[in-house]
Each structure stands twice: as C-alpha cells, then as structure tokens.
N, C-alpha and C. Protein backbone atom coordinates (compact mmCIF):
# COMPACT_ATOMS: atom_id res chain seq x y z
N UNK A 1 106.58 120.93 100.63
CA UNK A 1 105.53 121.35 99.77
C UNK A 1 104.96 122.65 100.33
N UNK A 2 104.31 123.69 99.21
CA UNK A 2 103.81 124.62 100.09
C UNK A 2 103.22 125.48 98.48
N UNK A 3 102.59 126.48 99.49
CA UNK A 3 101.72 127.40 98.59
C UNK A 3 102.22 128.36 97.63
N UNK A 4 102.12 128.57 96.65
CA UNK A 4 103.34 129.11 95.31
C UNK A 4 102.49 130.63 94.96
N UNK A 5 101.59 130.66 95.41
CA UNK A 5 101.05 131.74 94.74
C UNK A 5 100.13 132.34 95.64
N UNK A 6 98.95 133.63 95.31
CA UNK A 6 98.33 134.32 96.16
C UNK A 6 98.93 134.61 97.17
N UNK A 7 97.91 135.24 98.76
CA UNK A 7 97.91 135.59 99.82
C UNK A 7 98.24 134.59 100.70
N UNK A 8 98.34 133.21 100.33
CA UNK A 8 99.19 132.32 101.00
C UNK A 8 100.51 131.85 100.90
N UNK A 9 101.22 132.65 100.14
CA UNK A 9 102.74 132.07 98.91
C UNK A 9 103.36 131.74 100.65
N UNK A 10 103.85 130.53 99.89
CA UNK A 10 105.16 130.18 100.98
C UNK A 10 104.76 129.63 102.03
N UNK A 11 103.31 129.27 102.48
CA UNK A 11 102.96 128.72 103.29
C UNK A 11 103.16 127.29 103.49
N UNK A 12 103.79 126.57 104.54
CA UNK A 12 104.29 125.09 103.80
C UNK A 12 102.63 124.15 104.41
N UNK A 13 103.03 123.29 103.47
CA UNK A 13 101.91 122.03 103.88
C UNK A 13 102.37 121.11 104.37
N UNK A 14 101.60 120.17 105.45
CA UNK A 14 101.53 119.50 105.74
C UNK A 14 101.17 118.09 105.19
N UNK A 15 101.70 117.15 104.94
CA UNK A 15 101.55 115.53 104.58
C UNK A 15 100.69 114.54 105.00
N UNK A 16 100.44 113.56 104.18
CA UNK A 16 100.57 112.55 104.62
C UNK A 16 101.60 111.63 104.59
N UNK A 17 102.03 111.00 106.35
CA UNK A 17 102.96 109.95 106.55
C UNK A 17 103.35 109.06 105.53
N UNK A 18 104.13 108.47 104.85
CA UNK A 18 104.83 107.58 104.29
C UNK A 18 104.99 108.25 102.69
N UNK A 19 104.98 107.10 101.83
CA UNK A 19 105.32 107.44 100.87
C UNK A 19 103.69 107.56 99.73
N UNK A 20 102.38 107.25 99.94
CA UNK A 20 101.56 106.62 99.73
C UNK A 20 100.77 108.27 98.86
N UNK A 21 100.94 109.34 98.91
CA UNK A 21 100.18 109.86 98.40
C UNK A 21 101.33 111.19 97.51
N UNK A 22 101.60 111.12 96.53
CA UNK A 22 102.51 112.00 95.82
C UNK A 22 101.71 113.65 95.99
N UNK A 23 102.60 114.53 96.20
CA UNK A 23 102.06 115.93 95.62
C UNK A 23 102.31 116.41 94.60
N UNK A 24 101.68 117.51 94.23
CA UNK A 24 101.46 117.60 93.00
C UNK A 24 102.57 119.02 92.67
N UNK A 25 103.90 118.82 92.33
CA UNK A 25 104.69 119.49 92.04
C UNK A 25 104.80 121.16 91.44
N UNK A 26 105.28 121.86 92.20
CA UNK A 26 105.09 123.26 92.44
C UNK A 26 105.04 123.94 90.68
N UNK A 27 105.68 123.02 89.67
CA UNK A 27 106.19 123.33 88.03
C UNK A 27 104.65 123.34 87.80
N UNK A 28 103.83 122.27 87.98
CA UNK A 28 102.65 121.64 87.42
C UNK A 28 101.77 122.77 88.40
N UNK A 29 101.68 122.72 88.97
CA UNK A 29 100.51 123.99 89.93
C UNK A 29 100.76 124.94 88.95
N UNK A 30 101.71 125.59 88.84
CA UNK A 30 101.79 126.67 88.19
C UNK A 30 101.33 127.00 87.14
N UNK A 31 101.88 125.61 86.43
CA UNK A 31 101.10 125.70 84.59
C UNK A 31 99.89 125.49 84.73
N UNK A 32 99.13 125.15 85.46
CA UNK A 32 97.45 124.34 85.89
C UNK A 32 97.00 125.76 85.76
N UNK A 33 97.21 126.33 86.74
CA UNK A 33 96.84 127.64 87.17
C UNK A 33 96.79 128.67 86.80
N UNK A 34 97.90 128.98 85.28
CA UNK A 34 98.13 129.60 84.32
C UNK A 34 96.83 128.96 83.69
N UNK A 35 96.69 128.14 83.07
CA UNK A 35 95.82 127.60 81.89
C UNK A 35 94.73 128.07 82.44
N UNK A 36 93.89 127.73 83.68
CA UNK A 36 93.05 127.60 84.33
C UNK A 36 92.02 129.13 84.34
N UNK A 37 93.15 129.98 84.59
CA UNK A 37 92.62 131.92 84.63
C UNK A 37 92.82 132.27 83.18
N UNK A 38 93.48 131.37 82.32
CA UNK A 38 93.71 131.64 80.88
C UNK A 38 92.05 131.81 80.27
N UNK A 39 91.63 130.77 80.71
CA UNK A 39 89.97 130.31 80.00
C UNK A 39 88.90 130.65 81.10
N UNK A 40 89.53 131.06 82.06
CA UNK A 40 87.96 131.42 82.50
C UNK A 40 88.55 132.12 84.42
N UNK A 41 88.65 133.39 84.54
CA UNK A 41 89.08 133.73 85.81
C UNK A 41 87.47 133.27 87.20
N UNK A 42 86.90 132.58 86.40
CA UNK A 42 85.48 132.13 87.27
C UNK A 42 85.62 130.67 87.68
N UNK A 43 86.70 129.87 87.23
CA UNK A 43 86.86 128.37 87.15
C UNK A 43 86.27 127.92 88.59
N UNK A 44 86.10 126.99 88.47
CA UNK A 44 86.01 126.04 90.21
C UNK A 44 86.68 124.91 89.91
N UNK A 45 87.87 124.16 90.82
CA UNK A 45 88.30 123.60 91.47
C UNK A 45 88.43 122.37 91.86
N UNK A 46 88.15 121.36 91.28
CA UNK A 46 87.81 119.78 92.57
C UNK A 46 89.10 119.27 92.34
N UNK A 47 89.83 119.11 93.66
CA UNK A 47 90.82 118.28 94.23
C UNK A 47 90.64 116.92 94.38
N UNK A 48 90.13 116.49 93.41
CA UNK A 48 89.46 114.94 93.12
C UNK A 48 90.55 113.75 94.43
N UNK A 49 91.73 114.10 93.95
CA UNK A 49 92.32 113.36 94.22
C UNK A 49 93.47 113.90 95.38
N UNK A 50 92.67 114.34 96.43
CA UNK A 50 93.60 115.40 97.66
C UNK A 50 94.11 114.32 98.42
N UNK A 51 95.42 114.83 98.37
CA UNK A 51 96.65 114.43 99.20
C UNK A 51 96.74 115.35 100.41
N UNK A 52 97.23 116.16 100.23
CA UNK A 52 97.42 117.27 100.96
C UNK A 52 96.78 118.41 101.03
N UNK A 53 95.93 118.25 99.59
CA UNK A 53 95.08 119.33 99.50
C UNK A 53 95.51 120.42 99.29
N UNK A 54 96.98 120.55 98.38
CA UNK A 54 97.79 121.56 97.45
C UNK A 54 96.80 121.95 96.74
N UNK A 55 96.35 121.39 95.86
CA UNK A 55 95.66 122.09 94.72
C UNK A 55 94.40 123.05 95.10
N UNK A 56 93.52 122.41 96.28
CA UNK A 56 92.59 123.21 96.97
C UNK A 56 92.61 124.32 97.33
N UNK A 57 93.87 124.40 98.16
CA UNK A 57 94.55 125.40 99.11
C UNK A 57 95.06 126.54 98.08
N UNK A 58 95.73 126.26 97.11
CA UNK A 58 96.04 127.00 95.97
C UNK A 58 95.27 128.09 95.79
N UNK A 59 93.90 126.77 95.64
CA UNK A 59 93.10 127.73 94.40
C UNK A 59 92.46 129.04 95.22
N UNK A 60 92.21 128.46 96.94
CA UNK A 60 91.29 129.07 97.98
C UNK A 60 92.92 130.60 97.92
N UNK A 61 94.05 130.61 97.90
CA UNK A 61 95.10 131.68 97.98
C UNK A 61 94.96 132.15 96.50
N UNK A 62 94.47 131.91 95.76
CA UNK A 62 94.51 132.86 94.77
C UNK A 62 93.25 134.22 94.69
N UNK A 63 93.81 134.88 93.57
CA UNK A 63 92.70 136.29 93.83
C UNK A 63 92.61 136.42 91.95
N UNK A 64 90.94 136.25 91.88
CA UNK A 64 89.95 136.31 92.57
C UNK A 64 89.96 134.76 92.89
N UNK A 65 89.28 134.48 94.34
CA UNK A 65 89.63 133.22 94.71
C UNK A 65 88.27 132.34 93.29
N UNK A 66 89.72 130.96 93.57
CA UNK A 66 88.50 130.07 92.74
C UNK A 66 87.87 129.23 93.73
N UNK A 67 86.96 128.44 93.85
CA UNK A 67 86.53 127.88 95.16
C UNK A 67 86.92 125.78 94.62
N UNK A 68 87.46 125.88 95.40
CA UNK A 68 87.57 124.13 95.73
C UNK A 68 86.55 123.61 96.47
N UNK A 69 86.09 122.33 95.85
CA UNK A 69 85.79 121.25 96.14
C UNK A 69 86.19 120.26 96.81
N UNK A 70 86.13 120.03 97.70
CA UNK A 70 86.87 118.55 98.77
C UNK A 70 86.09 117.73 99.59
N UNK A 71 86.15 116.52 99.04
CA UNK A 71 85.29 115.18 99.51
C UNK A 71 86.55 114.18 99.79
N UNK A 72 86.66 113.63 100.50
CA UNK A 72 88.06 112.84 100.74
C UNK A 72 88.11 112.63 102.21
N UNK A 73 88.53 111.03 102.25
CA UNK A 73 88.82 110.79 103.91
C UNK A 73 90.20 110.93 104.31
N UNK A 74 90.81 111.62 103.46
CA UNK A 74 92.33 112.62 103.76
C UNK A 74 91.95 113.84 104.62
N UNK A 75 90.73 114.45 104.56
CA UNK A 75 90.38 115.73 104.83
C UNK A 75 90.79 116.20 106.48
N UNK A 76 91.44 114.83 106.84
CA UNK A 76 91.71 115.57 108.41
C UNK A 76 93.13 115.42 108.25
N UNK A 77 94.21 114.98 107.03
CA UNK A 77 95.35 115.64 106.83
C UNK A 77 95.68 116.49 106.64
N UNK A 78 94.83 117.67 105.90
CA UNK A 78 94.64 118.49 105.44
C UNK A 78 94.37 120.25 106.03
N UNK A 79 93.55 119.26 107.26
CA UNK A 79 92.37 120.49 108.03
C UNK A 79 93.92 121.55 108.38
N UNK A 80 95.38 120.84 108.74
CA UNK A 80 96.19 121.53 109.55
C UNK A 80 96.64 123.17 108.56
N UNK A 81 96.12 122.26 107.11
CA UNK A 81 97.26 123.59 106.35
C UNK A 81 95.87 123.95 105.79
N UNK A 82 94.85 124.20 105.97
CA UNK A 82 93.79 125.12 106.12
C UNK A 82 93.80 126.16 107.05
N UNK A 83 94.86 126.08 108.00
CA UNK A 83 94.52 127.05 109.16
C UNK A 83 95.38 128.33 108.87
C-alpha cells in the first residue's frame, strides 16, 4: 500500500498485522479524491475508519492540503507512515 498522489506519491505504508483491517484500494483513493476537489478544493477529511491511515495521509500529500481528522486506537499503527 502506499501514497498515489501529492508530495508523498510512492511512499509505502505501513500495516496492520494480520488480516483484520482492509485498505482502501489505490482505484478508490483516486476516484474519492477526484470527486472530493471536484466539489470543493477546501474539503476536510475524517478517516473514520483508519487502518493505516491511507486516506489521512493522502489527503495531508495533497496540494492544497486537505486536513484529516484521526481519532482511532490504530493511531500508533499509523504514527510510522506519518514520518
């Protein structure tokens, strides 16, 4: 898995162990993200449901950045592909 777009493209992410939390497929980021700057290049973000915190990370590598939201006790899977 990894970052598809902005000043982070290609950056890979880091997981969580087993099979227990799906990511959210590089096809679907894309179209999200299209739609998303379609209706409003001001949008904000909540990764309701962070795994890995793809969608967060996304939004924080895009320009103009959109800002994510993250509440989740995943958040120390995550902290690695924040860096």
């Amino acid at each position: 898995m990894r970052i598809i777009a902005g000043r982070f493209k290609g950056h890979t992410l880091h997981t969580v162990p087993g099979e227990s939390v799906r990511s959210t497929a590089d096809r679907v980021k894309e179209s999200l993200f299209n739609i998303i700057v379609g209706v409003s290049e001001e949008a904000e973000v909540l990764d309701l449901f962070c795994g890995a915190g793809s969608l967060g990370l996304e939004a924080l590598s895009r320009e103009p950045p959109m800002s994510p939201s993250s509440i989740s006790p995943v958040a120390r899977s995550i902290a690695p592909n924040a860096i």
